[in-house]
Each structure stands twice: as C-alpha cells, then as structure tokens.
C-alpha atoms as a PDB file:
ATOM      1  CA  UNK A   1      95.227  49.875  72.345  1.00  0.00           C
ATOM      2  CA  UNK A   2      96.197  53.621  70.830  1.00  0.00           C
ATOM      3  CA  UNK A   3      99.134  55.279  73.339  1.00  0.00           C
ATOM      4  CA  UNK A   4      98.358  59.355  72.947  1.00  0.00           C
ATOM      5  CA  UNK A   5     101.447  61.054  73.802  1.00  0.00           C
ATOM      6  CA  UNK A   6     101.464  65.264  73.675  1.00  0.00           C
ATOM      7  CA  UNK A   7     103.977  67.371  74.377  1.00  0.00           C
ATOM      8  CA  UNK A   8     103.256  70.751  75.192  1.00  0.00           C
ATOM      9  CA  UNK A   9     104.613  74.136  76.723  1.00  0.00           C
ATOM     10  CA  UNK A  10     102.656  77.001  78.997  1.00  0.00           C
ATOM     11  CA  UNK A  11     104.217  79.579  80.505  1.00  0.00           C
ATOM     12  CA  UNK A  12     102.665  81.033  84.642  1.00  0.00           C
ATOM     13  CA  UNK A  13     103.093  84.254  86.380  1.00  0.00           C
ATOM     14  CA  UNK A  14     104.186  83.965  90.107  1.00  0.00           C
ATOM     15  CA  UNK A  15     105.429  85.748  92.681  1.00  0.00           C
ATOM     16  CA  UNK A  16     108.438  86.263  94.063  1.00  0.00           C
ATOM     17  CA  UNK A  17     108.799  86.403  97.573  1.00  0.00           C
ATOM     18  CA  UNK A  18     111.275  89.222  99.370  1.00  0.00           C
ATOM     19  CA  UNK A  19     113.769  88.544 102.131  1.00  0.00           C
ATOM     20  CA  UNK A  20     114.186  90.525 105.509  1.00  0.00           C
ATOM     21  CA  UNK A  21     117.309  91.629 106.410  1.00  0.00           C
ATOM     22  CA  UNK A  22     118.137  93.094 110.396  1.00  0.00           C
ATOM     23  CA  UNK A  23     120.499  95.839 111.227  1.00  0.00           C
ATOM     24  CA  UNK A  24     121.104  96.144 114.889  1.00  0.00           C
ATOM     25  CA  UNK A  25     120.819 100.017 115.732  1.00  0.00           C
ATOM     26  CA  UNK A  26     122.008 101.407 119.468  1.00  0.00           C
ATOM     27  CA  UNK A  27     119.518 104.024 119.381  1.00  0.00           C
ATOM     28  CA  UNK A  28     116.036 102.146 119.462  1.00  0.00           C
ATOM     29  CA  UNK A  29     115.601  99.458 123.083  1.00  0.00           C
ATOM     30  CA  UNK A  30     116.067  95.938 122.511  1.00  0.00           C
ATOM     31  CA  UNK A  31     112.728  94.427 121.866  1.00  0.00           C
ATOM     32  CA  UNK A  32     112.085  97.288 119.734  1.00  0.00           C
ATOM     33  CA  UNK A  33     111.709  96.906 115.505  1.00  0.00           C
ATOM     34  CA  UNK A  34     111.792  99.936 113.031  1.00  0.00           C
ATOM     35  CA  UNK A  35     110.976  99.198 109.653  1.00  0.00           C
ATOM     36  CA  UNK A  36     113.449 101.578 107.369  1.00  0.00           C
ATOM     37  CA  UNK A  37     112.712  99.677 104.073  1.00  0.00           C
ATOM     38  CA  UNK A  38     109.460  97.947 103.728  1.00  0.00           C
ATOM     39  CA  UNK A  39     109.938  94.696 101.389  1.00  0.00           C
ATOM     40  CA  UNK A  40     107.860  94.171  97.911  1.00  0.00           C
ATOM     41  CA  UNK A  41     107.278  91.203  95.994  1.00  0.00           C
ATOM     42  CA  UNK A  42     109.027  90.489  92.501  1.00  0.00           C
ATOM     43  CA  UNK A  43     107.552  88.676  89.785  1.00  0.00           C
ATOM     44  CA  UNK A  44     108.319  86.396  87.504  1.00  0.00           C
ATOM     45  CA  UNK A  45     107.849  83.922  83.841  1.00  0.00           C
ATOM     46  CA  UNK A  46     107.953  80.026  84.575  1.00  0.00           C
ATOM     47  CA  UNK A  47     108.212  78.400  80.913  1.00  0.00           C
ATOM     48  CA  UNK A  48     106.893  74.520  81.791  1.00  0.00           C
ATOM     49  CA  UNK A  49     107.014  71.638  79.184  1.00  0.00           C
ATOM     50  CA  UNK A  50     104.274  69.036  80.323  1.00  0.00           C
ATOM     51  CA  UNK A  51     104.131  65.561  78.166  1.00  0.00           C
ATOM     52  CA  UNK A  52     100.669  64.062  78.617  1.00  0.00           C
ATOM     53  CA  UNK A  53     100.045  59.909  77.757  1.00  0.00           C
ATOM     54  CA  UNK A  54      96.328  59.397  76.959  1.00  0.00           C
ATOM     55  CA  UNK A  55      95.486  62.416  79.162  1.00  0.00           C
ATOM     56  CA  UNK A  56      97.831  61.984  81.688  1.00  0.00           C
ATOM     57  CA  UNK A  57     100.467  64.394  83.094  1.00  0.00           C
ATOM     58  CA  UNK A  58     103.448  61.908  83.032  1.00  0.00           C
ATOM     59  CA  UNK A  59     106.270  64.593  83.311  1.00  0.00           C
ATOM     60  CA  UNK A  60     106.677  68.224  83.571  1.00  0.00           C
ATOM     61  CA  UNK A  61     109.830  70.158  83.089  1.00  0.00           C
ATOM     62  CA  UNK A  62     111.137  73.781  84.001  1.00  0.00           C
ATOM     63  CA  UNK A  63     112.605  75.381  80.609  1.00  0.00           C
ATOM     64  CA  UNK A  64     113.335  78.934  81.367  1.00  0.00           C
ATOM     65  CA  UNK A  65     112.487  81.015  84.146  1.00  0.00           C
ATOM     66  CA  UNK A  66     112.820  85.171  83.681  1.00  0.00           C
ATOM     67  CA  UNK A  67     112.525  87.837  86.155  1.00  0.00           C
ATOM     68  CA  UNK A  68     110.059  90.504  85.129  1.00  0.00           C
ATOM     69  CA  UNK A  69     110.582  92.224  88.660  1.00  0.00           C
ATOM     70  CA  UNK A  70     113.109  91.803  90.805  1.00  0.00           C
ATOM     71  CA  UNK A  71     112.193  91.003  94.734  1.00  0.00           C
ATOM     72  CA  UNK A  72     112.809  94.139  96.951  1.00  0.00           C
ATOM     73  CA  UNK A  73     114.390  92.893 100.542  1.00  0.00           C
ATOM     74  CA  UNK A  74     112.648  94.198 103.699  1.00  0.00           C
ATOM     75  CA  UNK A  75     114.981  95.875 105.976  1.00  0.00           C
ATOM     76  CA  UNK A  76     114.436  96.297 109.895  1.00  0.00           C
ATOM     77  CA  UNK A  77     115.982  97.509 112.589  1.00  0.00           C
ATOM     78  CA  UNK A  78     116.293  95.788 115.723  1.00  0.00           C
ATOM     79  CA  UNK A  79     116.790  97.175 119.198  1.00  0.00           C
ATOM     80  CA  UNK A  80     119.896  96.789 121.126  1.00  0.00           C
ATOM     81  CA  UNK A  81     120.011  99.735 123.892  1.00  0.00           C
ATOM     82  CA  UNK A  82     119.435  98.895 127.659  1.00  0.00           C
ATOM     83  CA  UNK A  83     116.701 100.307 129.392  1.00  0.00           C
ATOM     84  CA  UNK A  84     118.035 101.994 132.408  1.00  0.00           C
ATOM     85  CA  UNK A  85     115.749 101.568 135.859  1.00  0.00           C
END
C-alpha cells in the first residue's frame, strides 16, 4: 500500500468581532441606552499549515495570524437617573 502524505499552507480572511463597552451616565433614566460610539468589525490573515495522508486532513496548524484592521469597540451608555413620580 502507497502512504501519500502533503503538506501544505493557505492563508483565510475573517472577521474580527468588536467588544461593547458601558459607561453609566446620570443624565439618561435607567433602562435607557445611548449609543456614543457604534462598534465595527476588524479583519484579519489566518496563515494554516494542513498535512493531508492519502487525502485526508490529519492535522492543521495556525502559523501566523496578522491584523489587517483592527476591531473598533462599541461604546454605550447606560441609564442610571431615577424617574421621579
């Protein structure tokens, strides 16, 4: 029997996911949310090296990973005044 083993590297694009952050603010009533910085998604390079045994994936390793953009946090303000009856 012939054992076929290939190693090989591909790099994938994905996404970075952002964060949310809350500031408490006196001014808006609890319950209430103000978004003051809305949140983006980063990007980034995931450099994989798969070895493959007669077709098979039998390992796959992370060898670099690079941020092309960075992840921008979300920031929102939460309520903490009283409502008064």
């Amino acid at each position: 029997m012939v054992v076929v083993t290939l190693t090989e590297k591909g790099s994938t694009e994905q996404e970075i996911e952002f964060e949310t952050t809350y500031e408490k603010s006196p001014l808006l009533y609890m319950g209430e949310e103000k978004i003051l910085e809305k949140g983006e998604k980063g990007q980034q390079t995931v450099v994989t090296e798969v070895t493959k045994t007669n077709g098979q994936v039998v390992s796959s390793t992370v060898v670099s990973t690079v941020v092309n953009v960075e992840a921008k946090n979300q920031v929102v303000q939460t309520g903490t005044k009283r409502m008064t009856s």
